[in-house]
Protein backbone atom coordinates (compact mmCIF):
# COMPACT_ATOMS: atom_id res chain seq x y z
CA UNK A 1 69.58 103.48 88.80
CA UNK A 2 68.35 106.16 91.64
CA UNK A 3 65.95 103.25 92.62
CA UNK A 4 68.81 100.85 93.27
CA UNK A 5 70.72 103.23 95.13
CA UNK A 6 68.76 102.79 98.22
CA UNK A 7 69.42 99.14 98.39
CA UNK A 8 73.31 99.46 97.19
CA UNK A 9 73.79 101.92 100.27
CA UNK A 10 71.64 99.53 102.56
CA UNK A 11 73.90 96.50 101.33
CA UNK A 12 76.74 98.05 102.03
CA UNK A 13 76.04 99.43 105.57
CA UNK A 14 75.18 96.20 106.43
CA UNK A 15 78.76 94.64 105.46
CA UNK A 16 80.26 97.76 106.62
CA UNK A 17 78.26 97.19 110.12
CA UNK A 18 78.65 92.96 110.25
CA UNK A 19 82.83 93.69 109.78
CA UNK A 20 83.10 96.35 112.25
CA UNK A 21 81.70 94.87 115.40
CA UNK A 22 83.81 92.05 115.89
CA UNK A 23 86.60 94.66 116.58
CA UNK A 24 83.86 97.13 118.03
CA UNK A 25 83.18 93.67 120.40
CA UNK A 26 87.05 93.22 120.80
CA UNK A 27 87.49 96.40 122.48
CA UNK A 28 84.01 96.10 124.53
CA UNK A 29 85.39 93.64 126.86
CA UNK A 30 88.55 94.75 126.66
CA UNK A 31 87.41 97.64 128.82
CA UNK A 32 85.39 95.65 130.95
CA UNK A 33 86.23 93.06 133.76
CA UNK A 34 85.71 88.92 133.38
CA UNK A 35 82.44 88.61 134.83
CA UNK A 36 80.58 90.21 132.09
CA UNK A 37 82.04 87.68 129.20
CA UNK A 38 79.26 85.24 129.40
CA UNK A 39 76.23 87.52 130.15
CA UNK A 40 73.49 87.34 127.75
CA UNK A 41 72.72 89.94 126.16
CA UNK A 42 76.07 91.36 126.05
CA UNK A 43 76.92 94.28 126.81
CA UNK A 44 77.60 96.47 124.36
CA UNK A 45 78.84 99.72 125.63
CA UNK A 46 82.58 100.05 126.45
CA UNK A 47 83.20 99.59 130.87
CA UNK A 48 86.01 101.72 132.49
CA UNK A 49 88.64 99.06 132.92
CA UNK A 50 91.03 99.68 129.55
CA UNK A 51 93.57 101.32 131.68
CA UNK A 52 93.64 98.84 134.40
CA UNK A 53 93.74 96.14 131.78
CA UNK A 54 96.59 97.79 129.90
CA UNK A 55 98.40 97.79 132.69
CA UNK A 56 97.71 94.41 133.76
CA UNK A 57 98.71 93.26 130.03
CA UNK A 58 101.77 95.24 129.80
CA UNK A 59 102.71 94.08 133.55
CA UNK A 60 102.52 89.93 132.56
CA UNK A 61 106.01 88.88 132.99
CA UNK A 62 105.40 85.66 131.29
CA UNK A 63 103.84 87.21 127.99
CA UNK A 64 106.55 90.18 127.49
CA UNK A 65 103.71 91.97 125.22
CA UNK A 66 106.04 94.97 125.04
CA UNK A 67 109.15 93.37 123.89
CA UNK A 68 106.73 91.13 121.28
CA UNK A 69 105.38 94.35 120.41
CA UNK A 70 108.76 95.54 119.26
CA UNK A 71 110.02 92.26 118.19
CA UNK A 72 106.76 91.80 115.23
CA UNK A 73 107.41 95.69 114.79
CA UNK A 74 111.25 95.55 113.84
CA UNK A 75 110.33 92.20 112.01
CA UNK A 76 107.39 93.02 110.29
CA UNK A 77 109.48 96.75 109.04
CA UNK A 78 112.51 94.89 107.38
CA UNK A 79 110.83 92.14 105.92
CA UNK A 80 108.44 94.24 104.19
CA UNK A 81 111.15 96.37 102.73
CA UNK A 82 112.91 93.67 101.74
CA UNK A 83 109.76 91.44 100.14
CA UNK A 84 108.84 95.08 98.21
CA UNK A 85 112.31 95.79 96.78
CA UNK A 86 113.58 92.07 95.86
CA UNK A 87 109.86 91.36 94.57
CA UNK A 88 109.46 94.62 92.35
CA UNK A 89 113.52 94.33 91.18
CA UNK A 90 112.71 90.60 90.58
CA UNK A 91 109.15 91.19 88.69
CA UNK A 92 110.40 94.11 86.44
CA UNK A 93 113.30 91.57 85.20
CA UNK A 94 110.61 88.46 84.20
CA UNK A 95 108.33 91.22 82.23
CA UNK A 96 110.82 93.28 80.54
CA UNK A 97 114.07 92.07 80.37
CA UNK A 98 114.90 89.27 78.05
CA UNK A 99 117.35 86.75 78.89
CA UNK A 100 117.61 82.79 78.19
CA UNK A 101 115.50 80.65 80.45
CA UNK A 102 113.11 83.32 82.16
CA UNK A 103 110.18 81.31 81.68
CA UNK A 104 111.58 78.17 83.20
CA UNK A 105 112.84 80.32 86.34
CA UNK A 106 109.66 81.70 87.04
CA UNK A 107 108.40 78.48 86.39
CA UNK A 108 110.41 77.02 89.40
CA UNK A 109 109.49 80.08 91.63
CA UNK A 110 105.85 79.62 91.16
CA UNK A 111 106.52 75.69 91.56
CA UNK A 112 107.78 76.86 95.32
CA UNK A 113 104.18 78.16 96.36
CA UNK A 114 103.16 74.41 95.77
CA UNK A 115 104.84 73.53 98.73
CA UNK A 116 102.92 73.73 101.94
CA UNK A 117 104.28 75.77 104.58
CA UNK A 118 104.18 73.36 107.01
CA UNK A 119 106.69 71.06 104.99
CA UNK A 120 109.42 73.63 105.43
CA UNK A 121 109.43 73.93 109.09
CA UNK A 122 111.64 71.05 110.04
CA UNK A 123 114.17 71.30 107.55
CA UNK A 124 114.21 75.09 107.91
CA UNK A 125 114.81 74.60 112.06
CA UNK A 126 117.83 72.33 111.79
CA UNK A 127 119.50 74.92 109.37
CA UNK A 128 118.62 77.32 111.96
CA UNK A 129 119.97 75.43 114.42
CA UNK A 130 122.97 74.96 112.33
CA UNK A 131 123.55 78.65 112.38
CA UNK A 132 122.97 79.16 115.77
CA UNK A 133 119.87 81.56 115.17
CA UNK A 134 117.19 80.10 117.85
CA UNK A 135 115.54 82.38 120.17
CA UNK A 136 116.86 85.42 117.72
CA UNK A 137 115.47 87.25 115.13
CA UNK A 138 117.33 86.13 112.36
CA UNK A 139 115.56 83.26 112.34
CA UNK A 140 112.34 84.66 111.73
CA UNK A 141 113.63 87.70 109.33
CA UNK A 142 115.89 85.96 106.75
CA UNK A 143 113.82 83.17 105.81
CA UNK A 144 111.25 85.56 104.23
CA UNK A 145 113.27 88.88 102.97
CA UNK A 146 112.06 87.40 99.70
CA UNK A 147 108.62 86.44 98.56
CA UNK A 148 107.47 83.83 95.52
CA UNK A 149 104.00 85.56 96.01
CA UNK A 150 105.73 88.90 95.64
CA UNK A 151 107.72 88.39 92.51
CA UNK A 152 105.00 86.78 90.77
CA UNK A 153 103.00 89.99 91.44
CA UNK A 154 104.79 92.57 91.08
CA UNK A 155 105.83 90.97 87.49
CA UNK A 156 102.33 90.48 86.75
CA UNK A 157 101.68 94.45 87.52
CA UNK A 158 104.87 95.47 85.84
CA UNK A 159 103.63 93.58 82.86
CA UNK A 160 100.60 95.45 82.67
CA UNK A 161 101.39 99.32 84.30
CA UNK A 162 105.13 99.90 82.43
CA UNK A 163 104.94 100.14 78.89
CA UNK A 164 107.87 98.34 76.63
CA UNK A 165 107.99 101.67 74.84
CA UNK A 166 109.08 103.45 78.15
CA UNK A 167 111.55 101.07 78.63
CA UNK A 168 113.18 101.55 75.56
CA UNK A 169 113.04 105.14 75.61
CA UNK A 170 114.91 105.58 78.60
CA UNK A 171 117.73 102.78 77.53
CA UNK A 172 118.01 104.88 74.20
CA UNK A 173 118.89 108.14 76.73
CA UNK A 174 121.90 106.28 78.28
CA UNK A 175 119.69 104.64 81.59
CA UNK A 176 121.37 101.72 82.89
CA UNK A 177 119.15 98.66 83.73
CA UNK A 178 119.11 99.75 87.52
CA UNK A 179 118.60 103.12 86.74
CA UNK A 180 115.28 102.42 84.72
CA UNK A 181 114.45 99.81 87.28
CA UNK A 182 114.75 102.74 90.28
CA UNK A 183 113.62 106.02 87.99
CA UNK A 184 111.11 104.87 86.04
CA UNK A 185 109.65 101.37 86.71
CA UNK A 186 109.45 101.31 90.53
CA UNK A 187 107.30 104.70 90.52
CA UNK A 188 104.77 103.00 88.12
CA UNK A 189 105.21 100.45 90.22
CA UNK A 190 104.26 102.05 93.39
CA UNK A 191 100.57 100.88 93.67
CA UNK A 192 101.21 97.11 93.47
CA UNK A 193 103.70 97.60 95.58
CA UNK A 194 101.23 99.27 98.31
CA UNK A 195 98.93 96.01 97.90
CA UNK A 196 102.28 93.63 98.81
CA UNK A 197 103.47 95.68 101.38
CA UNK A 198 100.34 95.65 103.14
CA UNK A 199 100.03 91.85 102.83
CA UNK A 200 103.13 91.66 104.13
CA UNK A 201 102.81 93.19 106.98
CA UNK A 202 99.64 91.50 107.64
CA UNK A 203 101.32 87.96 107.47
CA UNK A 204 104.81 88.57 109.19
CA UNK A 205 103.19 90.09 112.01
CA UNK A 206 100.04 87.56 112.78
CA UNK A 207 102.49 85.02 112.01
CA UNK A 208 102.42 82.28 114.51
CA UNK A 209 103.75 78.95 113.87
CA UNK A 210 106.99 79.70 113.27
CA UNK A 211 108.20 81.98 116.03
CA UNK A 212 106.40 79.14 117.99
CA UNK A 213 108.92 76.69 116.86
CA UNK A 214 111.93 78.74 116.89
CA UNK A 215 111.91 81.33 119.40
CA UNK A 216 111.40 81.27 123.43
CA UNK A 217 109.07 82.76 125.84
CA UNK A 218 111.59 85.10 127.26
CA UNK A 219 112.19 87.02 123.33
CA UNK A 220 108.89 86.14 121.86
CA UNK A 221 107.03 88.27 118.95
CA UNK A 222 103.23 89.58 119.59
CA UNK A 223 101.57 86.45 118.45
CA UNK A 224 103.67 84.67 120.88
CA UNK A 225 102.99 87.14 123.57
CA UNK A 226 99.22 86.56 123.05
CA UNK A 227 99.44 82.92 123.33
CA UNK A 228 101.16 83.03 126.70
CA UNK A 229 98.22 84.99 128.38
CA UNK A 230 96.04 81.88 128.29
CA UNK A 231 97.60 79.59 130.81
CA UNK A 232 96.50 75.53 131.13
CA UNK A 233 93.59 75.99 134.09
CA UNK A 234 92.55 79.93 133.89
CA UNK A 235 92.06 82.18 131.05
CA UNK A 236 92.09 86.14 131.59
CA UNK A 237 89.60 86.69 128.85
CA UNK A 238 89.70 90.51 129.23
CA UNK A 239 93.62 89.98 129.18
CA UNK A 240 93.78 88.24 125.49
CA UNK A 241 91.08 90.57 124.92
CA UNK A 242 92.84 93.79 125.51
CA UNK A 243 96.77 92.56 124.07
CA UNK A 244 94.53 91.43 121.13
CA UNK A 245 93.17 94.95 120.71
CA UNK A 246 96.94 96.63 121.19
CA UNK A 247 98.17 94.11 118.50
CA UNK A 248 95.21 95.64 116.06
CA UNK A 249 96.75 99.27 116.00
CA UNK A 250 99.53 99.00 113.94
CA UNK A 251 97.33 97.07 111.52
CA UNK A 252 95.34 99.37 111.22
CA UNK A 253 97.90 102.38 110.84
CA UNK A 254 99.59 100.50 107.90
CA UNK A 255 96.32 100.18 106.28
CA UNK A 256 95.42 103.76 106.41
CA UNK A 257 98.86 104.83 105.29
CA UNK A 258 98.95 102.38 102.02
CA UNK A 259 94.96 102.47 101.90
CA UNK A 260 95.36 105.49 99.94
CA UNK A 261 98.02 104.34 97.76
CA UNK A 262 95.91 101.25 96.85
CA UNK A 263 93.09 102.69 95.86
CA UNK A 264 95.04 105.50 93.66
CA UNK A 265 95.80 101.96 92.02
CA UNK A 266 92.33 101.25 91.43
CA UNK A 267 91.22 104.87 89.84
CA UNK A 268 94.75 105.00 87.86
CA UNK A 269 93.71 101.74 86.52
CA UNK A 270 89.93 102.58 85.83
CA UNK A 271 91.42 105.80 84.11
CA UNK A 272 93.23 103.88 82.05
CA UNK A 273 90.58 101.09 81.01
């Protein structure tokens, strides 16, 4: 064991090192001007332009970063809450509750994961237009408060993390369902639901497509933003650069603040095994 250590910890420095620099590169250039994007070598030590760059980003009237920045924000907040509570409420019903046809339902909400994405979008636009939700964020919030990923997750961890026993126990003290479901179940629940809420947030805000189709240039969200920096004949490389960067952050704060819930997960599981 002590002589495979040396290689584990080499191993893993290297995939710790060939993950980090793309977003090491990332913010690189965007602190440095246009001229240095094709040198070779590249440079690898930051330049002094981030601030003129932020301001340059945040000052493109055609992108609206800012308001995209707040649109994915406000987006990315309420559909995560929403995916988390329907999927966890939905999940602890197919794994402990029994009621006629639960199989078959789950059966058809797995069946809707078969579907590709790409399918939905025309269908889902005229309803939209129907309702008179283009260029709003309605459109891009309702059609996923609720997740077939999600529920088949969370009842696959509620399955596994609540025990029937518990259940039981606490109907046999007077709990109504909701009252188990809120109490008891969505505390066990809590590191599964760290995993979905972090996918989540991940795919509503580097979602793309959609907004594309449904919303315009002058309410975009940050994907949107970025893709208006690159115009037909001239791209700002340090530009995408830099709003790419900016639209890293709050990635990267949601994974440090359900990191540590998601690997609590892990040990609480390895404890139990």
């Amino acid at each position: 064991m002590r002589k495979t250590q040396p290689l584990l910890y080499a191993t893993l420095l290297v995939g710790i090192a060939l993950s980090a620099f793309p977003l090491y590169w990332l913010f690189v250039v965007a602190t440095r001007s246009n001229n240095v994007v094709g040198d070779w070598p590249p440079p690898l030590a930051p330049g002094p332009n981030l601030w003129d760059n932020l301001g340059r980003l945040f000052a493109a009237e055609d992108a609206n970063f800012l308001l995209g920045m707040w649109n994915s924000l406000l987006t990315s907040a309420v559909v995560t809450v929403s995916v988390v509570f329907f999927s966890s409420l939905a999940g602890f019903a197919f794994a402990k509750l029994k009621f006629r046809g639960r199989n078959g339902l789950l059966l058809v909400i797995l069946a809707t994961m078969m579907i590709p994405v790409q399918m939905g979008i025309i269908p889902l636009y005229m309803i939209m237009v129907e309702l008179g939700w283009q260029n709003r964020m309605e459109a891009i919030v309702v059609p996923a408060l609720v997740s077939a990923f999600g529920v088949f997750l969370m009842r696959q961890y509620a399955e596994q993390a609540v025990p029937d026993e518990l259940v039981e126990a606490a109907r046999i003290d007077g709990c109504g369902t909701f009252r188990i479901f809120w109490s008891i179940v969505l505390p066990a629940l809590r590191p599964g639901a760290a995993v979905l809420a972090l996918t989540t947030f991940m795919g509503t805000w580097n979602e793309f497509l959609w907004p594309l189709a449904v919303l315009e240039a002058d309410n975009p969200t940050v994907q949107f933003s970025l893709s208006q920096l690159s115009t037909t004949y001239y791209t700002d490389y340090t530009l995408m650069f830099t709003g790419a960067l900016v639209a890293t952050v709050p990635l990267l704060l949601v994974f440090i603040a359900f990191g540590r819930q998601i690997i609590g997960g892990i040990m609480e599981g390895a404890v139990k095994a």
